[in-house]
N, C-alpha and C. Protein backbone atom coordinates (compact mmCIF):
# COMPACT_ATOMS: atom_id res chain seq x y z
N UNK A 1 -9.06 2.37 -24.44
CA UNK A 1 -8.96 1.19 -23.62
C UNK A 1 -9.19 -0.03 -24.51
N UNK A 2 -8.80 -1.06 -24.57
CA UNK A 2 -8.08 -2.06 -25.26
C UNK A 2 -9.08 -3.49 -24.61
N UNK A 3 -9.52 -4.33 -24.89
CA UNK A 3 -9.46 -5.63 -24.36
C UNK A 3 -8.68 -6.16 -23.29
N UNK A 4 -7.13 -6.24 -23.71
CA UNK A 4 -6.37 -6.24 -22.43
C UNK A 4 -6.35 -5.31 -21.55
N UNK A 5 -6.55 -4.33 -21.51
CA UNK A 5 -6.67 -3.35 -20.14
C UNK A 5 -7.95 -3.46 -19.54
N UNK A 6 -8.56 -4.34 -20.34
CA UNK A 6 -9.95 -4.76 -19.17
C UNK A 6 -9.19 -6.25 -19.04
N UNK A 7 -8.58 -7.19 -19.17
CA UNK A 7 -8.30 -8.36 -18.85
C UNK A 7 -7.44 -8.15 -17.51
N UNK A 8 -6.59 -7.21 -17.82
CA UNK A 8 -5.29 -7.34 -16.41
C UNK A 8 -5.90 -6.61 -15.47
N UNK A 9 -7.11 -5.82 -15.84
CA UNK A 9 -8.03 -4.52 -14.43
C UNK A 9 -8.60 -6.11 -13.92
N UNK A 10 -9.58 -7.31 -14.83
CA UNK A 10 -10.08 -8.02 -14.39
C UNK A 10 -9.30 -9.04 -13.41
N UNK A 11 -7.82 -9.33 -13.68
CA UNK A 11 -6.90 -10.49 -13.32
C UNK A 11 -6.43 -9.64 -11.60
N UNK A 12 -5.94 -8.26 -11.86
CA UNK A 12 -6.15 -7.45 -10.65
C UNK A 12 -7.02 -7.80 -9.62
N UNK A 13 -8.17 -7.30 -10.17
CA UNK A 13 -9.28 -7.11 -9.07
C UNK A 13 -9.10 -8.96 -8.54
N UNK A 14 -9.08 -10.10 -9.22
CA UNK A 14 -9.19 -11.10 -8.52
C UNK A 14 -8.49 -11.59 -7.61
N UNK A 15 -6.94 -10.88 -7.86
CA UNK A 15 -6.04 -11.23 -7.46
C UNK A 15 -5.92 -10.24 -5.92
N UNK A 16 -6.06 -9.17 -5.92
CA UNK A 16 -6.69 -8.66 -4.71
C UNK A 16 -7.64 -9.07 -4.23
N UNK A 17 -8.64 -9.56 -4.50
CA UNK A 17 -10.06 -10.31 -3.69
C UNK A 17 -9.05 -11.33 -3.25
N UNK A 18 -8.57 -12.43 -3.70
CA UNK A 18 -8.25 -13.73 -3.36
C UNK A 18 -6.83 -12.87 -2.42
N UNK A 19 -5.69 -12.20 -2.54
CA UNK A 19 -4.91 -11.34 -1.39
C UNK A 19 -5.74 -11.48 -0.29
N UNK A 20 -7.23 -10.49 -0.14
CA UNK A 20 -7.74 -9.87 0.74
C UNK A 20 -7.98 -11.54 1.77
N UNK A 21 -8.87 -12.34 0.99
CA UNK A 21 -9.10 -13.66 1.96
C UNK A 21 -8.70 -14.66 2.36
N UNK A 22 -7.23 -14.34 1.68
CA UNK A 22 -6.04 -15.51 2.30
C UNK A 22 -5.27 -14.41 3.73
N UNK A 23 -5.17 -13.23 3.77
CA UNK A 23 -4.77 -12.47 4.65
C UNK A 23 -6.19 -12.19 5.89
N UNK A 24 -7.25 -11.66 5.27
CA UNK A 24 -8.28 -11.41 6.76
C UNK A 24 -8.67 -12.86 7.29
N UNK A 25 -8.55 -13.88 6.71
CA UNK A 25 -9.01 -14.98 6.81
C UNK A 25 -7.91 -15.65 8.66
N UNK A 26 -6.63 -14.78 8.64
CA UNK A 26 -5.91 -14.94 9.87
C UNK A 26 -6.23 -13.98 10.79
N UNK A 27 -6.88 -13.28 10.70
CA UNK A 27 -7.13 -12.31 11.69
C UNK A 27 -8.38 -12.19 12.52
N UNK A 28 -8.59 -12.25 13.69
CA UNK A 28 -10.08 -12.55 14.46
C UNK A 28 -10.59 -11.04 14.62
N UNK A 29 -10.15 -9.91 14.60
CA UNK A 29 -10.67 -8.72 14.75
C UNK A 29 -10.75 -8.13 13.38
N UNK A 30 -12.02 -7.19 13.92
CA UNK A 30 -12.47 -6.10 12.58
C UNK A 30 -11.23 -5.24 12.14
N UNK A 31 -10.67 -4.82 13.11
CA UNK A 31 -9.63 -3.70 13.06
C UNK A 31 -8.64 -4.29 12.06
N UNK A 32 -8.59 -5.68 12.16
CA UNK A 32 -7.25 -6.70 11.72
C UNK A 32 -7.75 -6.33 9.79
N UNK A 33 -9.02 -7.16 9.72
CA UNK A 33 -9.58 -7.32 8.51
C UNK A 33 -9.89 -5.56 8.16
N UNK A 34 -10.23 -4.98 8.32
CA UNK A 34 -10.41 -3.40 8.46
C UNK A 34 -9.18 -2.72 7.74
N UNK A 35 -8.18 -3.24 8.64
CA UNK A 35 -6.96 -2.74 7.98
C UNK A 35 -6.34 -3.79 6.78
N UNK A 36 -6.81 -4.93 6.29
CA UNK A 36 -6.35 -5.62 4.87
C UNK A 36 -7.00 -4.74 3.91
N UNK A 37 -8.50 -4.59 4.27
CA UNK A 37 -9.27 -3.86 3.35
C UNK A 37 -8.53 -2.93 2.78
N UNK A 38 -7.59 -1.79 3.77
CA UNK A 38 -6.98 -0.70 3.22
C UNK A 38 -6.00 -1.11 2.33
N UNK A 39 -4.99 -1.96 2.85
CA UNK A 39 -3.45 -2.05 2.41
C UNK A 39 -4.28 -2.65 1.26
N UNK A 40 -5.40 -3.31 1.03
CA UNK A 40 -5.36 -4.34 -0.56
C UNK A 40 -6.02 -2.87 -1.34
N UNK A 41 -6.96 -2.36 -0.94
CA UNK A 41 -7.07 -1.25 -2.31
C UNK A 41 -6.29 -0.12 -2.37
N UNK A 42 -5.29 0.30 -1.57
CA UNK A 42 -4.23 1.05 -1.36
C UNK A 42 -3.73 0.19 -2.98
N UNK A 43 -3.09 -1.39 -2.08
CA UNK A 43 -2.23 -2.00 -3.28
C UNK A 43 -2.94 -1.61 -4.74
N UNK A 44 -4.29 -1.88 -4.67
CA UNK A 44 -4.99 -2.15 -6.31
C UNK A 44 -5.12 -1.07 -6.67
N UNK A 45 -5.31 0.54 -5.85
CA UNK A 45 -5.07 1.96 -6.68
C UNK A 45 -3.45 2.44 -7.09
N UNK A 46 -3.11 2.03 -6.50
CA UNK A 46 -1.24 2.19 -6.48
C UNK A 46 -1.08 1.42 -8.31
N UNK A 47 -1.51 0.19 -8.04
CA UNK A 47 -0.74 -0.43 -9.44
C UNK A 47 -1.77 0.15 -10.22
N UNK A 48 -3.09 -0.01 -10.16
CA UNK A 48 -4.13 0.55 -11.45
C UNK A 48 -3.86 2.08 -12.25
N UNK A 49 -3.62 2.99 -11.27
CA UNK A 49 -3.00 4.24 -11.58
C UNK A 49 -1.96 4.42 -12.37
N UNK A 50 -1.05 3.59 -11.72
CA UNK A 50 0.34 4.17 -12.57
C UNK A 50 0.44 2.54 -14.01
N UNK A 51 -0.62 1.42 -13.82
CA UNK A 51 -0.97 1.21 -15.37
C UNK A 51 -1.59 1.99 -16.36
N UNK A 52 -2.66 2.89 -15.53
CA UNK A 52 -3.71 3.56 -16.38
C UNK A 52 -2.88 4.87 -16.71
N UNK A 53 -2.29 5.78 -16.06
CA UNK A 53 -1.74 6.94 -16.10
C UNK A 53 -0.68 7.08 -15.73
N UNK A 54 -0.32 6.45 -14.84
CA UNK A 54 0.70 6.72 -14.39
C UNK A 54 1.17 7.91 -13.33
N UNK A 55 1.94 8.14 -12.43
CA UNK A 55 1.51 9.31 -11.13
C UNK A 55 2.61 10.07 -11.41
N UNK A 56 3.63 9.91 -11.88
CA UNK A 56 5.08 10.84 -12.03
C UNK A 56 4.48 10.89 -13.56
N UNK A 57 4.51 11.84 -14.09
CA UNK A 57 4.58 12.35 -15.69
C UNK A 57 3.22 11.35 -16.28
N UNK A 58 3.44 10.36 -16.97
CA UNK A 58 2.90 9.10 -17.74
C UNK A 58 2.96 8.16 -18.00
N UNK A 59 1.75 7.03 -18.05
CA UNK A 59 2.89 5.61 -17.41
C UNK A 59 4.13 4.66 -18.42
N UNK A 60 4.26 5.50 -18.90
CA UNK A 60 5.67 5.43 -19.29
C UNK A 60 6.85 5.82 -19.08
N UNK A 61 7.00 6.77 -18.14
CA UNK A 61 7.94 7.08 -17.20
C UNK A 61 8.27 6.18 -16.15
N UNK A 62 9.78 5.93 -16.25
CA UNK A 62 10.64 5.08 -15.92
C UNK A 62 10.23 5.54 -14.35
N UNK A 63 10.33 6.57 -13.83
CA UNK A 63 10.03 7.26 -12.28
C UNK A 63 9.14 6.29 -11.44
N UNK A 64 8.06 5.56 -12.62
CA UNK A 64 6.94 4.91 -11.81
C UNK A 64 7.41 3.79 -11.39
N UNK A 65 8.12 3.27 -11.76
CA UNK A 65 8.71 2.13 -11.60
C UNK A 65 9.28 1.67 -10.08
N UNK A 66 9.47 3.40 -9.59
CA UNK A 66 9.89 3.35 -8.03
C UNK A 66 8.65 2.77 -7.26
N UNK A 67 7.92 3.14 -8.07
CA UNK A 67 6.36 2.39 -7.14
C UNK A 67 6.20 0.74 -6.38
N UNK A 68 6.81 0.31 -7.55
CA UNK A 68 6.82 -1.32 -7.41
C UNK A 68 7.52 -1.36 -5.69
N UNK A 69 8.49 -0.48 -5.82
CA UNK A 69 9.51 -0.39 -4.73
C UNK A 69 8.96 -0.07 -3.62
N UNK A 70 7.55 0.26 -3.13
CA UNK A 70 6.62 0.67 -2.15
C UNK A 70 5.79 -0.86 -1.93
N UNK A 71 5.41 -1.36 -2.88
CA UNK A 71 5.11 -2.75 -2.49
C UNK A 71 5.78 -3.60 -2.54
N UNK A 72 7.04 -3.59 -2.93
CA UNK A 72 7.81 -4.71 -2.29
C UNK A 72 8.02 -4.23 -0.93
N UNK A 73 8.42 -3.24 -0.41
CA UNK A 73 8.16 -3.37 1.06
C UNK A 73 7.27 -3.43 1.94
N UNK A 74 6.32 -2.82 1.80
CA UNK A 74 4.80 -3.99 2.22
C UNK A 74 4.90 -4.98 1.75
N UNK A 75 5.13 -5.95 0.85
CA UNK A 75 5.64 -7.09 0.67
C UNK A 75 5.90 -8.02 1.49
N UNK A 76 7.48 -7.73 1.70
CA UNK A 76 8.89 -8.08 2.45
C UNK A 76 8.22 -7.56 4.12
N UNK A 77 7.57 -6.16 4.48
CA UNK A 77 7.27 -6.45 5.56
C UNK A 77 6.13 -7.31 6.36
N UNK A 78 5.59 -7.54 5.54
CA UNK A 78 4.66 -8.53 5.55
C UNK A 78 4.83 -10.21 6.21
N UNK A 79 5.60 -10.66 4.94
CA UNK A 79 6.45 -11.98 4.99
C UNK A 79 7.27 -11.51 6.35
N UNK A 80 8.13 -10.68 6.77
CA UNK A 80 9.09 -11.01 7.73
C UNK A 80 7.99 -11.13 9.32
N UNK A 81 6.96 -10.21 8.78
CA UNK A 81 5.95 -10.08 10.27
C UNK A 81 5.07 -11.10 10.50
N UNK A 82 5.05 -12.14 9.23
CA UNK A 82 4.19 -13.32 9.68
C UNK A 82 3.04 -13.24 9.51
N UNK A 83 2.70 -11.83 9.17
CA UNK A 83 1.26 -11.46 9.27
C UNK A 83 0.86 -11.34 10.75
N UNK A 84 1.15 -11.05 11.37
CA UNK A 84 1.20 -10.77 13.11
C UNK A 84 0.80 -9.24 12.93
N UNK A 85 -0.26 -9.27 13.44
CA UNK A 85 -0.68 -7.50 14.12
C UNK A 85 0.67 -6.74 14.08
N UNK A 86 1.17 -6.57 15.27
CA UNK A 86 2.31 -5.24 15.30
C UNK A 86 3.16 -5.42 14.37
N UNK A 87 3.71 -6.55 13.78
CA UNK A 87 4.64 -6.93 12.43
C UNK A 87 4.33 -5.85 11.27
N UNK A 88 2.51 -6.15 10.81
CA UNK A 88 2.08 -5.85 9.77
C UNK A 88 2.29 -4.47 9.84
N UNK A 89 1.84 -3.73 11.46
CA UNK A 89 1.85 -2.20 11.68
C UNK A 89 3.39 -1.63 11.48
N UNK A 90 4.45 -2.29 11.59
CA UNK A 90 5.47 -1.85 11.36
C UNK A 90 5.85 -1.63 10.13
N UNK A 91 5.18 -2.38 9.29
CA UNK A 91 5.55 -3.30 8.01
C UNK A 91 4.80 -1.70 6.89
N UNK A 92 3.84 -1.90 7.83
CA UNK A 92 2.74 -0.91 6.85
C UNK A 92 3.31 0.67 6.92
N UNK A 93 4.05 1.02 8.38
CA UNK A 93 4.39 2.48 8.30
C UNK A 93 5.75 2.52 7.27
N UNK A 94 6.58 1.22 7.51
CA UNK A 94 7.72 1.46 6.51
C UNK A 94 7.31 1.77 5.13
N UNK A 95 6.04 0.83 4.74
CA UNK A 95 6.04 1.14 3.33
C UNK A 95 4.73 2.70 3.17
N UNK A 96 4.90 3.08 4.59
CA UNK A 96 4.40 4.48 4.08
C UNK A 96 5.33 5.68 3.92
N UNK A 97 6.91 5.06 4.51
CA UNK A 97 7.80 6.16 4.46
C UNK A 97 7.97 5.81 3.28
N UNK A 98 8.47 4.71 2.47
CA UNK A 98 8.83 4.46 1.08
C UNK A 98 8.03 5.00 0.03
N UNK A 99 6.51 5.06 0.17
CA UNK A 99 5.58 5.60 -0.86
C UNK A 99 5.90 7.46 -0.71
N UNK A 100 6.49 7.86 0.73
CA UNK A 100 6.23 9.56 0.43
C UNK A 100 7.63 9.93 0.07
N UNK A 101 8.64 9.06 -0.14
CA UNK A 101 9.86 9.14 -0.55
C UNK A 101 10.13 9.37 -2.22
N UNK A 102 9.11 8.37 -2.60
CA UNK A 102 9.30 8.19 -3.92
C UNK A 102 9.62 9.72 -4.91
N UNK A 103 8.27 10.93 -4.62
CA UNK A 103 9.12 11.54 -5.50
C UNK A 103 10.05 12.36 -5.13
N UNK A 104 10.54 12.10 -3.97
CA UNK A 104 11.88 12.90 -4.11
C UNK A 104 13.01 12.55 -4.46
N UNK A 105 12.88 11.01 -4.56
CA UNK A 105 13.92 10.19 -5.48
C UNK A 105 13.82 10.23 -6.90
N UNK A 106 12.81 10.56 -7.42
CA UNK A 106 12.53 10.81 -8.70
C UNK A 106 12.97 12.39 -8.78
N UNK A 107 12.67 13.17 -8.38
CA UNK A 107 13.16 14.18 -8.35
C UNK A 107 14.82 14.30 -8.12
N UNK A 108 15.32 13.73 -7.36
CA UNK A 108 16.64 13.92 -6.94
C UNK A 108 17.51 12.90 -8.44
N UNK A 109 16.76 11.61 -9.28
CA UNK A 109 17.16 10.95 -10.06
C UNK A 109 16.92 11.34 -11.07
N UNK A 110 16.12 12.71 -11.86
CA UNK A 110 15.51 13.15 -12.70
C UNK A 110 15.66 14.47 -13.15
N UNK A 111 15.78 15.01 -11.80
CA UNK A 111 15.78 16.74 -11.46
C UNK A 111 14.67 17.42 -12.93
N UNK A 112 13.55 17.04 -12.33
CA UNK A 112 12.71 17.72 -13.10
C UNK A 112 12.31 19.48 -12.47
N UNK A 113 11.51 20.16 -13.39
CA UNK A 113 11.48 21.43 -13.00
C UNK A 113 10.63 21.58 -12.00
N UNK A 114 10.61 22.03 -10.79
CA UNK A 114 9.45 22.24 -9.83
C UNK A 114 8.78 23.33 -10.75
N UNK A 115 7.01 22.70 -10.57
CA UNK A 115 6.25 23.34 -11.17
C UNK A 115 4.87 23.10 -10.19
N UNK A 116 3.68 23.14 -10.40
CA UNK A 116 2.33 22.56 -9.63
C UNK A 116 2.25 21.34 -10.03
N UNK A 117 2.73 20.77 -11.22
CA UNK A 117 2.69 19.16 -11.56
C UNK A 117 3.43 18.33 -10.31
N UNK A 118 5.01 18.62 -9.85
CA UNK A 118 5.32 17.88 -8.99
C UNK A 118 4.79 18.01 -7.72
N UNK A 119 3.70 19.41 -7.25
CA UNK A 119 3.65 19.59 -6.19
C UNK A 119 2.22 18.53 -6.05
N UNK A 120 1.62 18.37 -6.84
CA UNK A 120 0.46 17.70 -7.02
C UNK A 120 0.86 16.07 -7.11
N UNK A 121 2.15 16.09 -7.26
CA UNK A 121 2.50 14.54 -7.28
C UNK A 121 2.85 14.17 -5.71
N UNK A 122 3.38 14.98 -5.07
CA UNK A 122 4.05 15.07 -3.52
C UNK A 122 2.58 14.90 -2.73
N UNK A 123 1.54 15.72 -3.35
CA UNK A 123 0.00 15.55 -2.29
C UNK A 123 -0.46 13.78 -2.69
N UNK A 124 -0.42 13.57 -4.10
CA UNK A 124 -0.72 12.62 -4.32
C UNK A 124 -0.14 11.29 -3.79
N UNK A 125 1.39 11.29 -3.30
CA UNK A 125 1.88 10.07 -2.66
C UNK A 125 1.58 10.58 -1.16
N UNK A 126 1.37 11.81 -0.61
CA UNK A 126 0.93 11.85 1.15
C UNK A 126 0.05 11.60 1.52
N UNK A 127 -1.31 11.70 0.06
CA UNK A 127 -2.84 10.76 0.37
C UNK A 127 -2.20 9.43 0.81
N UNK A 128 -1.73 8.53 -0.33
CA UNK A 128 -1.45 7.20 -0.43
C UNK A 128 -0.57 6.49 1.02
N UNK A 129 0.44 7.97 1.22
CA UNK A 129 1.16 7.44 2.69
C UNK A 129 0.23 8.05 3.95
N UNK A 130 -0.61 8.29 3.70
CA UNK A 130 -1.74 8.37 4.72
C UNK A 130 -2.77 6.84 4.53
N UNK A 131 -2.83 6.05 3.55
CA UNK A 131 -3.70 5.13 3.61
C UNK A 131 -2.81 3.75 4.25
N UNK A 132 -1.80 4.43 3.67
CA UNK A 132 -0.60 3.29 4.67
C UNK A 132 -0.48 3.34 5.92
N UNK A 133 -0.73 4.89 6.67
CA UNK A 133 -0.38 4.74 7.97
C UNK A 133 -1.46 4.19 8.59
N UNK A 134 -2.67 4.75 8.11
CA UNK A 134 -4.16 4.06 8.54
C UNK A 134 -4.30 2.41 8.57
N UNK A 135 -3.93 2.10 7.82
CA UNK A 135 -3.56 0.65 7.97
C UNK A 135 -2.57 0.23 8.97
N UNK A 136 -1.26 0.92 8.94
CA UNK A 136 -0.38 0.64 10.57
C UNK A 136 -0.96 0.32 11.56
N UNK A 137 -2.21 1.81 11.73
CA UNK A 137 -2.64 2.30 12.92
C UNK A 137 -3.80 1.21 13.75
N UNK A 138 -4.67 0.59 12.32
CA UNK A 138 -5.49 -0.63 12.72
C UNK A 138 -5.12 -1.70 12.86
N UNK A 139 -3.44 -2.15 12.35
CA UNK A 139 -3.18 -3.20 12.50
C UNK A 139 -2.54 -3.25 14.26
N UNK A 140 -2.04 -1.75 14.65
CA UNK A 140 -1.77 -1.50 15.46
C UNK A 140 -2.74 -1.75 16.87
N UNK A 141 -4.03 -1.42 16.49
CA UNK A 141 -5.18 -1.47 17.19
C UNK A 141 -5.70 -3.31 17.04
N UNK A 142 -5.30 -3.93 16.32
CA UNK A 142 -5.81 -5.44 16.47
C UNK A 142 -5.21 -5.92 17.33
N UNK A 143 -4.08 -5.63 17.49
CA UNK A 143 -2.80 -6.27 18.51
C UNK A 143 -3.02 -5.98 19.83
N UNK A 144 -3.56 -4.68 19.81
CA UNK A 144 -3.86 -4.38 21.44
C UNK A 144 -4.90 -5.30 21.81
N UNK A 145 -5.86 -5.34 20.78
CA UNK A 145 -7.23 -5.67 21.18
C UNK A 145 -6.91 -7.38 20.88
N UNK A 146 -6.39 -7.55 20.49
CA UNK A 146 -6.13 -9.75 20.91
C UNK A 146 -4.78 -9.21 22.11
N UNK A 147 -4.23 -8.57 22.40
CA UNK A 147 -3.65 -8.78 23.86
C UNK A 147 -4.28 -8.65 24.76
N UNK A 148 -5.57 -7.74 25.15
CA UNK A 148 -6.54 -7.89 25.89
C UNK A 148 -7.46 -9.16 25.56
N UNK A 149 -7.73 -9.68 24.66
CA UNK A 149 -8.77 -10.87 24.72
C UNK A 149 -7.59 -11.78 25.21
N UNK A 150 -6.63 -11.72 24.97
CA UNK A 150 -5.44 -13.08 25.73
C UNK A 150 -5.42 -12.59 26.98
N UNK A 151 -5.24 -11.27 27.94
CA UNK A 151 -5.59 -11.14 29.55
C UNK A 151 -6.86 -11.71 30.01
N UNK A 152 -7.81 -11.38 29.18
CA UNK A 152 -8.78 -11.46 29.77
C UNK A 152 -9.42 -12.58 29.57
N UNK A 153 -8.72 -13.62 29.00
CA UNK A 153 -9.38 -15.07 28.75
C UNK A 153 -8.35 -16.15 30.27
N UNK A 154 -6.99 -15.42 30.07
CA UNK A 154 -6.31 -16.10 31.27
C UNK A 154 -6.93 -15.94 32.46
């Protein structure tokens, strides 16, 4: 480990802190902020990993690169949802189909040998598209819960 790989872990981590409180900072429920918590260290293990190691082979494999392609759509669903509860929940399951996709596009773009390495790569993106859906599911749960505080304030 290098100087710079503690500078860009350091520029990371800030840049997710400052993510996390420009995003919970719109949201009045726990569930809302609950679920940034996930999608931002989801985001900061996603990129730290495949800087440090990388999740397909080594992070020098071109394969990882599909990754970026999982947060640009949390991204993009993000921006189109406004940051709106059910937006974000939509936003968040798409980019959980995109993260459990990845290696079979690598696989299907690569045709590497099925061995326990890729099968261990397939568990490893269904953790990650499990931290995505968990995040759907609370952003899903903020929305209900400010549509009831909007009934029940009318």
């Amino acid at each position: 480990m290098t100087i710079s790989h503690l500078v860009l872990a350091g520029i990371a981590l800030l840049l997710m802190g400052l993510f996390y409180l420009l995003i919970a900072s719109r949201g009045r429920t726990g569930a809302y902020k609950l679920a940034v918590v996930v999608v931002v260290a989801a985001s900061l293990l996603l990129v730290w990993g495949n800087l440090a190691v990388g999740f397909i082979g080594s992070e020098d494999n071109p394969a990882n690169l599909l990754y970026a392609g999982v947060l640009a759509v949390g991204f993009i669903g993000a921006v189109l949802a406004k940051l709106q509860p059910l937006g974000m929940a939509k936003a968040m399951f798409a980019t959980a189909l995109a993260q459990f996709a990845v290696p079979f596009v690598a696989m299907a773009i690569w045709r590497p040998e099925l061995n326990l390495g890729v099968l261990w790569v397939i568990a490893l993106n269904t953790v990650f598209a499990g931290l995505w859906v968990a995040a759907g599911l609370l952003f899903r749960r903020a929305d209900a819960a400010g549509e009831g505080l909007g009934r029940a304030v009318a």
